[in-house]
C-alpha atoms as a PDB file:
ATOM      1  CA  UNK A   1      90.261 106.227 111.247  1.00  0.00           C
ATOM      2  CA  UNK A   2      90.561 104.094 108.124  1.00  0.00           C
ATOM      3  CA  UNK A   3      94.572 103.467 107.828  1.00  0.00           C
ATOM      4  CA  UNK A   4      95.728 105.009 103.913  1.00  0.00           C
ATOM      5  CA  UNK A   5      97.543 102.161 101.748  1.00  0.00           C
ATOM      6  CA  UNK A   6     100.974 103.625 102.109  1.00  0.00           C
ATOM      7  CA  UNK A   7     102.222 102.488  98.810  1.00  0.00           C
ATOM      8  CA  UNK A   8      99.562 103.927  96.790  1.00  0.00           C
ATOM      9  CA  UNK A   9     100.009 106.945  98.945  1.00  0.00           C
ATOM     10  CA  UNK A  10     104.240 106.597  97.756  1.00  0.00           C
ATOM     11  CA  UNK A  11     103.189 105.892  94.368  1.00  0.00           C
ATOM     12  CA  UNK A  12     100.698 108.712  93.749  1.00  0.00           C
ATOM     13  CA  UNK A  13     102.720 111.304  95.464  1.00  0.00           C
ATOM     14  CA  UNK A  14     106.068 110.154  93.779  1.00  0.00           C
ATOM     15  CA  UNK A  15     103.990 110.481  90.853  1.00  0.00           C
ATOM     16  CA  UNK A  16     102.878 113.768  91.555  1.00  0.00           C
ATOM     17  CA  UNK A  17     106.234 115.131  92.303  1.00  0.00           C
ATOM     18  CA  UNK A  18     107.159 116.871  89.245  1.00  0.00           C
ATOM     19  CA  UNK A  19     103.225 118.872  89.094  1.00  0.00           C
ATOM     20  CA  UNK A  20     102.678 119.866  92.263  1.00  0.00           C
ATOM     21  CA  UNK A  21     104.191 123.075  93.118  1.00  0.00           C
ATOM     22  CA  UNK A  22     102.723 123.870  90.255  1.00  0.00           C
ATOM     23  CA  UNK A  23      99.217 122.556  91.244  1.00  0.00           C
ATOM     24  CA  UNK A  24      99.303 122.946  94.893  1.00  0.00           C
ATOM     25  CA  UNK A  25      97.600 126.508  95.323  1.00  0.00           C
ATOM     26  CA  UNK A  26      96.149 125.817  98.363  1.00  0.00           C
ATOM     27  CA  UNK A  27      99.025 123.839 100.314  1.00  0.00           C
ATOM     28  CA  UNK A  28     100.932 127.370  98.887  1.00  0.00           C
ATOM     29  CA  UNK A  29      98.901 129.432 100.669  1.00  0.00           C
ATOM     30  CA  UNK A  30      98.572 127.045 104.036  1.00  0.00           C
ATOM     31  CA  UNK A  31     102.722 127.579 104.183  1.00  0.00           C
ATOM     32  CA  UNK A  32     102.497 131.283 103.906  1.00  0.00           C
ATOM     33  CA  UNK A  33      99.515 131.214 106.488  1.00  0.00           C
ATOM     34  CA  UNK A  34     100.923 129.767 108.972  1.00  0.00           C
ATOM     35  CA  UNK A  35     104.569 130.909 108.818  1.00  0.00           C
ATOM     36  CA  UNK A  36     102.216 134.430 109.457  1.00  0.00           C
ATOM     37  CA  UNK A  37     100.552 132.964 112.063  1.00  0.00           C
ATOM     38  CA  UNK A  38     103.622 131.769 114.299  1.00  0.00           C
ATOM     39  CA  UNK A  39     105.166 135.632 113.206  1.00  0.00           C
ATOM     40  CA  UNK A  40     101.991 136.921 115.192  1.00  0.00           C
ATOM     41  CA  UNK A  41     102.083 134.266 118.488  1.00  0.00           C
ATOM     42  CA  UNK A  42     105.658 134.325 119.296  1.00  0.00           C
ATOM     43  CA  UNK A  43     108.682 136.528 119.152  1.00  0.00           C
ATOM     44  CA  UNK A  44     111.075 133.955 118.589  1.00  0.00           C
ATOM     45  CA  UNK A  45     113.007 133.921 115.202  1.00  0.00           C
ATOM     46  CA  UNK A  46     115.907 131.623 115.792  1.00  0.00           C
ATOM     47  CA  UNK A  47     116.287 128.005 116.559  1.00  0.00           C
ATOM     48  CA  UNK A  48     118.080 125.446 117.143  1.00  0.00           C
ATOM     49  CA  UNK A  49     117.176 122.721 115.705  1.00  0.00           C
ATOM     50  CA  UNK A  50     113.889 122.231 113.749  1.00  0.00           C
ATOM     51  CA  UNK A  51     112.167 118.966 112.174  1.00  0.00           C
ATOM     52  CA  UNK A  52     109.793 119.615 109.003  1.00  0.00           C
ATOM     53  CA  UNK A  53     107.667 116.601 109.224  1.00  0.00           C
ATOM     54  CA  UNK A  54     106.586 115.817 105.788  1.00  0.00           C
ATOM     55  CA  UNK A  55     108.585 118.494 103.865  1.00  0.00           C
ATOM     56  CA  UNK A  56     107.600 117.396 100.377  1.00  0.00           C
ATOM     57  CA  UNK A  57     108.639 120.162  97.530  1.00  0.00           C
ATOM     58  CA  UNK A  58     109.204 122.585 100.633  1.00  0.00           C
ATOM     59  CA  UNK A  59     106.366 124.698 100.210  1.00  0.00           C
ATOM     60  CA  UNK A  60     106.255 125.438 104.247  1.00  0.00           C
ATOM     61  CA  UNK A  61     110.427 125.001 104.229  1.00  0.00           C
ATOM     62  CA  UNK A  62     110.993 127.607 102.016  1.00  0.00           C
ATOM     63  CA  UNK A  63     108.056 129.988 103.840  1.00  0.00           C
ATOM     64  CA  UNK A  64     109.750 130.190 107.578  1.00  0.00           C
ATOM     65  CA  UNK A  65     113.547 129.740 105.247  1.00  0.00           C
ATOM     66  CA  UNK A  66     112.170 133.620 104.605  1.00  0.00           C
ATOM     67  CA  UNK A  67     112.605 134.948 107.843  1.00  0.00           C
ATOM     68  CA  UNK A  68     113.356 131.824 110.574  1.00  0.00           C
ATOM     69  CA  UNK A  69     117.176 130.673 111.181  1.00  0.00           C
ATOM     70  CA  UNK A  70     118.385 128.034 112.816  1.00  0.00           C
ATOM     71  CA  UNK A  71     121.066 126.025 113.214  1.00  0.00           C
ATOM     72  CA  UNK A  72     120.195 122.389 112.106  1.00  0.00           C
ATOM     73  CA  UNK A  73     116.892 121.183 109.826  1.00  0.00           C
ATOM     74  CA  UNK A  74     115.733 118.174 109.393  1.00  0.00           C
ATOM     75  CA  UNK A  75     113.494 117.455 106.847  1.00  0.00           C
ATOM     76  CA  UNK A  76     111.240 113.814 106.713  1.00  0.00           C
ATOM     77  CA  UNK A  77     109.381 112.958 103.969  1.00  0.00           C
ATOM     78  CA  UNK A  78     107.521 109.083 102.697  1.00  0.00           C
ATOM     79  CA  UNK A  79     109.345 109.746  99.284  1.00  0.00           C
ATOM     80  CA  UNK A  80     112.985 109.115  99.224  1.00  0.00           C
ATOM     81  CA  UNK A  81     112.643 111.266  95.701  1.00  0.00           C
ATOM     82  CA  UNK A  82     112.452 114.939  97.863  1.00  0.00           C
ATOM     83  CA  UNK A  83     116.032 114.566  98.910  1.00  0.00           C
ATOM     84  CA  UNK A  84     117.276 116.026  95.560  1.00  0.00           C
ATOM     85  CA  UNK A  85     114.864 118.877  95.682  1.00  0.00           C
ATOM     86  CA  UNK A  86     116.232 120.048  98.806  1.00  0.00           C
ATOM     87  CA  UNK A  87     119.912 119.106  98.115  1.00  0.00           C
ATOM     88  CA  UNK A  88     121.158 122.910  98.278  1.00  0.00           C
ATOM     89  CA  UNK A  89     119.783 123.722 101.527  1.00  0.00           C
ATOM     90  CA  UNK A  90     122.341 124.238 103.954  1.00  0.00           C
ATOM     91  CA  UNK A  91     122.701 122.762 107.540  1.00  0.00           C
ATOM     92  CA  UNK A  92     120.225 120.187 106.565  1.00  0.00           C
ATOM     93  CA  UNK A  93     119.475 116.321 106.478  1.00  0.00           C
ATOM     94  CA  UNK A  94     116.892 114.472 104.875  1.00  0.00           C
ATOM     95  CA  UNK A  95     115.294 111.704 106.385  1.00  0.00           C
ATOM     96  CA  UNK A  96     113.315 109.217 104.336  1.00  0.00           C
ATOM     97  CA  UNK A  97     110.473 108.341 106.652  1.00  0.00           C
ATOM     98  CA  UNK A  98     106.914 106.928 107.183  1.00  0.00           C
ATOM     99  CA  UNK A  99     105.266 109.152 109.943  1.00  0.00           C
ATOM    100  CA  UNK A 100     102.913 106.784 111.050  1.00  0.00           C
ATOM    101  CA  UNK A 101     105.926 104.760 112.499  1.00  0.00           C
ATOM    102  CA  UNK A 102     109.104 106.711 112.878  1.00  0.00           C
ATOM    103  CA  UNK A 103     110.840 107.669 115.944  1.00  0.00           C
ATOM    104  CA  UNK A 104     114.411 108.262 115.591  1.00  0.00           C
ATOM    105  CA  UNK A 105     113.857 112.324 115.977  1.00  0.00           C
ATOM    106  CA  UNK A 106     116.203 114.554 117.627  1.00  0.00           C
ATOM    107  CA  UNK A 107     115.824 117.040 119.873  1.00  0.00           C
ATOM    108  CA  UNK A 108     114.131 119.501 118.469  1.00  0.00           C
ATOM    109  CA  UNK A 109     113.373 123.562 119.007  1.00  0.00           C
ATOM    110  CA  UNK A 110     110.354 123.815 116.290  1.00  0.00           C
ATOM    111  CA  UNK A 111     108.441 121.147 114.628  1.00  0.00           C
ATOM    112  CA  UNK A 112     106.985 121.853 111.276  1.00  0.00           C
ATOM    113  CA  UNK A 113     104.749 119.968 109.332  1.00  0.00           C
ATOM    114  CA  UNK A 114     102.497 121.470 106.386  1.00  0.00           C
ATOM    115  CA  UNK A 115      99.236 119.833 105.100  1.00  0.00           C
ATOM    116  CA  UNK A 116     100.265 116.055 106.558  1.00  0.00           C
ATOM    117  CA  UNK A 117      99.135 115.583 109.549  1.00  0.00           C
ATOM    118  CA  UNK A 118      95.410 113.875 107.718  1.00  0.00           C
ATOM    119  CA  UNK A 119      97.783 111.055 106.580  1.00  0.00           C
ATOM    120  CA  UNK A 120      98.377 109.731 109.880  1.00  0.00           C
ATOM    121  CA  UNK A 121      96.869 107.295 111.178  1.00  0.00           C
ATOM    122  CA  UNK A 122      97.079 107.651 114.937  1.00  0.00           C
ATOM    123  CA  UNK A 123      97.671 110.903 115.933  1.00  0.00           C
ATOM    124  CA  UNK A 124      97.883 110.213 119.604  1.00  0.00           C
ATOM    125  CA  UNK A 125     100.677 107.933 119.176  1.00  0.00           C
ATOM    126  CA  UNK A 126     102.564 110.439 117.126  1.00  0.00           C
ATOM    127  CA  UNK A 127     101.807 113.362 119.073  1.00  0.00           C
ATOM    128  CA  UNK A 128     103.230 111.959 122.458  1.00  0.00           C
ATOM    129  CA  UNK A 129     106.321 110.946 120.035  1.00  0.00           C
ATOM    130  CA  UNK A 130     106.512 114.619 119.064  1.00  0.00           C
ATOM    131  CA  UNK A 131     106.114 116.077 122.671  1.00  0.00           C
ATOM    132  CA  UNK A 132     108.971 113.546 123.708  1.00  0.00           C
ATOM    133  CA  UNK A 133     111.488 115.091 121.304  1.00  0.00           C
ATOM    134  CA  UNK A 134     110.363 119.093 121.475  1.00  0.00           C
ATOM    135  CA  UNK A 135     112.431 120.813 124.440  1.00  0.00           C
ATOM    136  CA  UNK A 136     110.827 122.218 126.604  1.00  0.00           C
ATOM    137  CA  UNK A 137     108.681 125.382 125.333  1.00  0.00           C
ATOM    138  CA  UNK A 138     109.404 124.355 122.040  1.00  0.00           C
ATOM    139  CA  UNK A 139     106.734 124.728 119.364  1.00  0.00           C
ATOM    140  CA  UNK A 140     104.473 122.002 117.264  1.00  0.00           C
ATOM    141  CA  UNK A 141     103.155 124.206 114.611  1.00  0.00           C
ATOM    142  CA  UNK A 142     101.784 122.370 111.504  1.00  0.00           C
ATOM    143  CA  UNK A 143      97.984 122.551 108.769  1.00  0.00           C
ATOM    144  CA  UNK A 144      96.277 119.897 108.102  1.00  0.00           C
ATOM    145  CA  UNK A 145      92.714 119.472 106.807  1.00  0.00           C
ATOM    146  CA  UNK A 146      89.073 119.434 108.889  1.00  0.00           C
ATOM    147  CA  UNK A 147      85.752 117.932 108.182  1.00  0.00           C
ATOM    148  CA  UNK A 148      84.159 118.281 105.057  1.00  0.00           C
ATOM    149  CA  UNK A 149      87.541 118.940 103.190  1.00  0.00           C
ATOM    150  CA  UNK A 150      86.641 117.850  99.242  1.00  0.00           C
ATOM    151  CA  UNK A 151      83.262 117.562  99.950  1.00  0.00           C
ATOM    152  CA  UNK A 152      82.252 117.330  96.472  1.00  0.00           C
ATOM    153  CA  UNK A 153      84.941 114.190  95.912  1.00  0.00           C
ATOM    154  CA  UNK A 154      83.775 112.803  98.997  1.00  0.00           C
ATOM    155  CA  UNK A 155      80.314 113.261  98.189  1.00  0.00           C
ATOM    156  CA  UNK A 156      81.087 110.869  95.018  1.00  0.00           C
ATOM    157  CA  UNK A 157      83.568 108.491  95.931  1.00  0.00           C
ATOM    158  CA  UNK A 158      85.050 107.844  99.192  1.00  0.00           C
ATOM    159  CA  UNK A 159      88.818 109.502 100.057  1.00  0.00           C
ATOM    160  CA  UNK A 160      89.224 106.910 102.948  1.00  0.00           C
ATOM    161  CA  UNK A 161      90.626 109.859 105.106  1.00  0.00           C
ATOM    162  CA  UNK A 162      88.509 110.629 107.829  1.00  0.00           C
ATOM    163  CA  UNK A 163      89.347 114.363 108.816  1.00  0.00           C
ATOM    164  CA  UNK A 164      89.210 115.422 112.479  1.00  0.00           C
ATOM    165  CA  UNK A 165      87.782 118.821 113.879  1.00  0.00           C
ATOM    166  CA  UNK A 166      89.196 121.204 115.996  1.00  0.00           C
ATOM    167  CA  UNK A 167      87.557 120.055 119.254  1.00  0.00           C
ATOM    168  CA  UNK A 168      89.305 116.375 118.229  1.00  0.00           C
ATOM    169  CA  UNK A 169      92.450 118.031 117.148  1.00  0.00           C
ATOM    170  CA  UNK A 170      92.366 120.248 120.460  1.00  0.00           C
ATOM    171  CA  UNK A 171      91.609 117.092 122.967  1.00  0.00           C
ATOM    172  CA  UNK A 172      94.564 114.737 121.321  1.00  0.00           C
ATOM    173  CA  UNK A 173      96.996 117.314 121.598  1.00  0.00           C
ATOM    174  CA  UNK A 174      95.991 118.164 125.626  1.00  0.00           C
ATOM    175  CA  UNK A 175      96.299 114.184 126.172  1.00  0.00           C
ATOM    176  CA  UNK A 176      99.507 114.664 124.930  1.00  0.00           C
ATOM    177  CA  UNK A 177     100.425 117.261 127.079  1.00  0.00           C
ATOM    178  CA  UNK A 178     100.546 120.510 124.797  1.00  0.00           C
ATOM    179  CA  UNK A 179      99.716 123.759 125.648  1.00  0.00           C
ATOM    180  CA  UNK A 180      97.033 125.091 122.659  1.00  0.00           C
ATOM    181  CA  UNK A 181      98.430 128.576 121.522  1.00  0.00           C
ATOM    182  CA  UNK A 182      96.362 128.804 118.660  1.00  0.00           C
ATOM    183  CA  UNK A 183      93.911 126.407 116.524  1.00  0.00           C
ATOM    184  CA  UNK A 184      91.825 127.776 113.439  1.00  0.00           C
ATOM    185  CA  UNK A 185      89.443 126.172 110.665  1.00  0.00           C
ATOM    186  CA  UNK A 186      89.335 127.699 107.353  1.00  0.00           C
ATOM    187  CA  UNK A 187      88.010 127.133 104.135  1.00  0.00           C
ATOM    188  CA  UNK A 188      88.962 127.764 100.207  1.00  0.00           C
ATOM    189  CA  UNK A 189      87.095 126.955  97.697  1.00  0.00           C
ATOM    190  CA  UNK A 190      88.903 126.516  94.646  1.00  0.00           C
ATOM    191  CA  UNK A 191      86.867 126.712  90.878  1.00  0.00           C
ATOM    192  CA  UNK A 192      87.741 124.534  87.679  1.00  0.00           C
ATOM    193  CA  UNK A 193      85.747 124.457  84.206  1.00  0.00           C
ATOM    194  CA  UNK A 194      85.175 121.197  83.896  1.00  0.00           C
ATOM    195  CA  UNK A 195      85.098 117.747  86.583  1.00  0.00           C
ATOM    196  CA  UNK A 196      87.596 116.528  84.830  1.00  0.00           C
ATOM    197  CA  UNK A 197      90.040 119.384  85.589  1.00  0.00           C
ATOM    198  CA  UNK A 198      89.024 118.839  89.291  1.00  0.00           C
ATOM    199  CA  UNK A 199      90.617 115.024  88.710  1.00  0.00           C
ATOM    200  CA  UNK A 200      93.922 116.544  87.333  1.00  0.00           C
ATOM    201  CA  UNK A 201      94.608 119.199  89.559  1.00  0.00           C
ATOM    202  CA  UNK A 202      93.657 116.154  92.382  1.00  0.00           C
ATOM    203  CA  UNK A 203      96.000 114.315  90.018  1.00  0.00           C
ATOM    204  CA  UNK A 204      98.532 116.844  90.275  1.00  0.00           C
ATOM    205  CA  UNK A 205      98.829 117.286  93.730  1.00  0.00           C
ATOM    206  CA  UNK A 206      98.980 113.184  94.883  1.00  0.00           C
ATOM    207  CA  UNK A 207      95.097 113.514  96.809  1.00  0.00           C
ATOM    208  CA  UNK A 208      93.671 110.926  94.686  1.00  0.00           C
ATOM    209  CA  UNK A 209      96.280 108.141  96.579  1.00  0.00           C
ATOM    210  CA  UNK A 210      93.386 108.390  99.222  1.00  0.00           C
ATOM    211  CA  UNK A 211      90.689 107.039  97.011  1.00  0.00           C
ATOM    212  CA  UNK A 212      89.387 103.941  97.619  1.00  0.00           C
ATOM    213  CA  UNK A 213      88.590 103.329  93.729  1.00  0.00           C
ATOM    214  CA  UNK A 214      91.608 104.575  91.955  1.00  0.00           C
ATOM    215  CA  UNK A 215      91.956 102.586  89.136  1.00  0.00           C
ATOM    216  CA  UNK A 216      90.093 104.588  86.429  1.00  0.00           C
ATOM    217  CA  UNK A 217      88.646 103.829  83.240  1.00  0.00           C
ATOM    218  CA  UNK A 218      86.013 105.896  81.090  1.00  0.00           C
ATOM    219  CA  UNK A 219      82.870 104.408  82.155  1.00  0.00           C
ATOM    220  CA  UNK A 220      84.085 105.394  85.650  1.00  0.00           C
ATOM    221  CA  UNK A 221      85.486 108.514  84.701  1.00  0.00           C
ATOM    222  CA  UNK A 222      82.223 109.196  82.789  1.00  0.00           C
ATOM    223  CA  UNK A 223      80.304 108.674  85.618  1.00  0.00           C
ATOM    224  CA  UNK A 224      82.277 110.502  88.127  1.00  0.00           C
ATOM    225  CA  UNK A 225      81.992 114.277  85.614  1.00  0.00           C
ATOM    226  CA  UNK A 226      78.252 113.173  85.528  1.00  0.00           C
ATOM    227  CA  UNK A 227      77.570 113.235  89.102  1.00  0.00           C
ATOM    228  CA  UNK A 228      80.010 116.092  89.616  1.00  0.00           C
ATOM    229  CA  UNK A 229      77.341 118.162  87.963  1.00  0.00           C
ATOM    230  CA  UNK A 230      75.315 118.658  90.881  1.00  0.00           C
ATOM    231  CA  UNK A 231      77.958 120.880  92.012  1.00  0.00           C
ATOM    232  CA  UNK A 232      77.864 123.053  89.178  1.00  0.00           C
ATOM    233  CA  UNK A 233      77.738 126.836  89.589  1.00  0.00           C
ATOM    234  CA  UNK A 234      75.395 129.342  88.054  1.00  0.00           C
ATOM    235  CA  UNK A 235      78.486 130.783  86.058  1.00  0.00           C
ATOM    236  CA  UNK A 236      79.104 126.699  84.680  1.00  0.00           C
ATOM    237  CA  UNK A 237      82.099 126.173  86.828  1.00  0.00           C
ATOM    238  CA  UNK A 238      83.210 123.440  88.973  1.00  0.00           C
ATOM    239  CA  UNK A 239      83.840 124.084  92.727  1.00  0.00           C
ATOM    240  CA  UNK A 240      86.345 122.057  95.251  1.00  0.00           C
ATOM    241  CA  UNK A 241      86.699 122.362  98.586  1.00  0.00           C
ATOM    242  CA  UNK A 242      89.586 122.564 101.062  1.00  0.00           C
ATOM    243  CA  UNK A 243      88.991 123.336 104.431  1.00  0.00           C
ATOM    244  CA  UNK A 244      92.761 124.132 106.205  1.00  0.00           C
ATOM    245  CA  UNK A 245      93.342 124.092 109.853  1.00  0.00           C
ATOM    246  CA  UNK A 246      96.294 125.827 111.155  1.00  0.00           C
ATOM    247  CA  UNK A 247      97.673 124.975 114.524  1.00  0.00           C
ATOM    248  CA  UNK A 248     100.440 126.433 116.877  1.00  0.00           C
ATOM    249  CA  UNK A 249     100.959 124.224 120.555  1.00  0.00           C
ATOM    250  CA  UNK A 250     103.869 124.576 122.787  1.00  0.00           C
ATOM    251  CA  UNK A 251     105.317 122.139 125.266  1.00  0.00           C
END
């Protein structure tokens, strides 16, 4: 997998920041999905200490903050900027923190991470990180995206992500050493009224750090709503594509 340039990925999310709870629909719905989804596999409701792994605005934070307690959170994100959106929460620390390398975790109970996980470079190395730090029977329970996600972008210009399936997903986390409780591919196709209001909301949410071409000007821009055109529905509108995996494994 192609590594992401991790300071356009800082600069476009840091960028993004301020538009994208507003413009993050489908991460929205991934948090609520899955905080369901570990509701229906286990019993358990209070921990000890949990790690949110890319916490962001605290879309999936605030969905298990509904009903989950524990005693400790710790909450990792690239952008040093989140720390003041989560200021208020109590019995928390926020770490600023690349993924791809980190490894000062502590123990942890549950580890969270929402719609992240595609950003990462070598998921083996950070999944036998992650089983070192869970306790035993503790929970790795995170989204991220599968094949085919923004197929129409793809289809048009490179993201430079290359998205893993299930039965990838399913064999890095067994070489790890997780137990598989649960591991589903979705999709949700979103609709816009024009290509270039699939470019903002992209814009909105930080996706467009993983373009390979992301300096724009208007002859590119042009040529990019030209092209999108082939995806055009009958009713003129503009589809986009996420495809959301959900995942629950236990050590």
């Amino acid at each position: 997998m192609q590594k992401p340039d991790i300071t356009r990925v800082h600069q476009r999310f840091r960028r993004g920041l301020s538009t994208y709870q507003e413009a993050a629909h489908v991460q929205r719905r991934m948090a609520q999905a899955l905080y369901e989804l570990l509701l229906q596999t286990t019993p358990m409701r209070q921990f000890g200490t949990v790690l949110d792994l890319g916490c962001g605005t605290g879309l999936l934070t605030d969905a298990f903050a509904s009903a989950c307690h524990w005693n400790a959170l710790h909450l990792y994100d690239l952008l040093d900027e989140c720390q003041r959106l989560h200021a208020q929460r109590p019995k928390t620390q926020f770490h600023q923190a690349d993924l791809n390398s980190y490894d000062m975790y502590p123990a942890a109970d549950l580890i969270l991470s929402g719609a992240t996980f595609q950003w990462i470079h070598d998921l083996d190395a950070l999944f036998a990180r992650l089983h070192r730090v869970l306790k035993p029977g503790g929970l790795l329970v995170f989204s991220t995206f599968g094949p085919r996600n923004l197929k129409e972008v793809h289809a048009i210009q490179d993201s430079g992500l290359a998205y893993l399936s299930t039965v990838e997903l399913a064999d890095k986390l067994s070489g790890a050493d997780f137990e598989l409780l649960h591991l589903e591919a979705t999709q949700e196709v979103l609709s816009f009224a024009s290509p270039r209001d699939v470019l903002e909301h992209l814009k909105a949410t930080g996706v467009t750090a993983s373009a390979k071409n992301s300096v724009w000007t208007k002859a590119t821009l042009r040529a990019f709503e030209e092209e999108y055109q082939a995806f055009r529905t009958s009713d003129n509108r503009y589809p986009l594509t996420y495809t959301p995996v959900y995942c629950i494994a236990r050590r």
